[in-house]
Protein backbone atom coordinates (compact mmCIF):
# COMPACT_ATOMS: atom_id res chain seq x y z
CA UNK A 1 0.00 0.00 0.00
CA UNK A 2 2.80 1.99 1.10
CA UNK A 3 4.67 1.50 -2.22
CA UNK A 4 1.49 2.53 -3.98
CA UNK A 5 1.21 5.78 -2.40
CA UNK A 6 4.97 6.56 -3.52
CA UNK A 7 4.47 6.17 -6.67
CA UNK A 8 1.57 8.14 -7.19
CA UNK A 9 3.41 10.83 -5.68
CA UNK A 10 6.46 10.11 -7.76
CA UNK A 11 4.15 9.84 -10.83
CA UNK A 12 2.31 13.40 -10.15
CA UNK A 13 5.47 15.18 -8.57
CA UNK A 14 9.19 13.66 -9.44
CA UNK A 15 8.61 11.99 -12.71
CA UNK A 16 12.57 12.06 -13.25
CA UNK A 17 12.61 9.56 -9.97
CA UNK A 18 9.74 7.67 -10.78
CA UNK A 19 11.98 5.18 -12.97
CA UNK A 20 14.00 4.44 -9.75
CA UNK A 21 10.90 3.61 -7.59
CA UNK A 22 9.42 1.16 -10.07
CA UNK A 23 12.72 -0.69 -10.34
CA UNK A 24 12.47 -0.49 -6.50
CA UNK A 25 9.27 -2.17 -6.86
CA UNK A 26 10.28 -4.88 -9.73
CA UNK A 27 13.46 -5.73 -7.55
CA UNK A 28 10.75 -6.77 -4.30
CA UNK A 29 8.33 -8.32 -7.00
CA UNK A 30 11.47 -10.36 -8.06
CA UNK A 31 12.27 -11.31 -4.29
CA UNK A 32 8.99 -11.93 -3.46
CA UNK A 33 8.03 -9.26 -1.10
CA UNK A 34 5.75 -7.28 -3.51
CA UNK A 35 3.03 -9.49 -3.44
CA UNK A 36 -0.29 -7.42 -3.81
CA UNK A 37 0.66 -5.65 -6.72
CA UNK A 38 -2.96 -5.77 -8.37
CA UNK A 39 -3.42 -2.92 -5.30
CA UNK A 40 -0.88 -0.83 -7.61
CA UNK A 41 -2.32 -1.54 -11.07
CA UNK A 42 -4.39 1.38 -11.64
CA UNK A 43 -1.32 3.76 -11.03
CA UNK A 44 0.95 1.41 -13.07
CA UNK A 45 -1.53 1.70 -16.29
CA UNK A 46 -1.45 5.38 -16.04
CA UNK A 47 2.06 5.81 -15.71
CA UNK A 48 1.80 3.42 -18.61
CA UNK A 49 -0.55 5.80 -20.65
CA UNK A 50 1.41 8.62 -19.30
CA UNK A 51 3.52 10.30 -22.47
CA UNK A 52 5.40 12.48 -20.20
CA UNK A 53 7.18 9.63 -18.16
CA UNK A 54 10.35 8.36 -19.18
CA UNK A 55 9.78 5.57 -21.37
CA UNK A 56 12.03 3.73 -19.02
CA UNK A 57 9.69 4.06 -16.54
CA UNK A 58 6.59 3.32 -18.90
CA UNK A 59 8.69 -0.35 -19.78
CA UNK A 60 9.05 -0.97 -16.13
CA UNK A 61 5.26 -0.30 -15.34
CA UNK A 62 4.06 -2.83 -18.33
CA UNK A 63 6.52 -5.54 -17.11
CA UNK A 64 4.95 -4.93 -13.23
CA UNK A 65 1.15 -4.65 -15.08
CA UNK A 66 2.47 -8.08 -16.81
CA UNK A 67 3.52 -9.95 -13.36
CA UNK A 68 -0.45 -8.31 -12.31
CA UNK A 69 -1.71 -10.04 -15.11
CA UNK A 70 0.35 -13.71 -15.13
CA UNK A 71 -0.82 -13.72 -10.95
CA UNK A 72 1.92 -12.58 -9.86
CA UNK A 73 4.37 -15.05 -11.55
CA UNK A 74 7.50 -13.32 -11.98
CA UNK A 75 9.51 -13.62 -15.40
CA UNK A 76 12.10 -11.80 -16.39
């Protein structure tokens, strides 16, 4: 939830750090300690959608939207 919350902020405020908090986020999905990330998916599609993000950022969002989508299976 807590994660969630950051990067809204990051998403509305600091879009230059918003790259770093996703791969934040992809590094606990990877180590299994992101496990509600379905919570996040609404933020994650519009930082998706969002043409002023990085497109760094927008790659990182659609591989956390795709770990939503498998269940939460992880794949690199």
């Amino acid at each position: 939830m807590e994660e969630g919350r950051r990067l809204e902020l990051e998403h509305e405020h600091g879009r230059l750090s918003l790259d770093a908090e996703l791969e934040t986020l992809e590094q606990m999905a990877q180590n299994g300690q992101a496990l509600e990330l379905q919570n996040v998916a609404q933020t994650l599609l519009a930082i998706v959608k969002d043409d002023a993000v990085l497109q760094r950022a927008q790659k990182r969002a659609r591989h956390l939207l795709a770990i939503v989508d498998a269940g939460g299976i992880v794949t690199k």
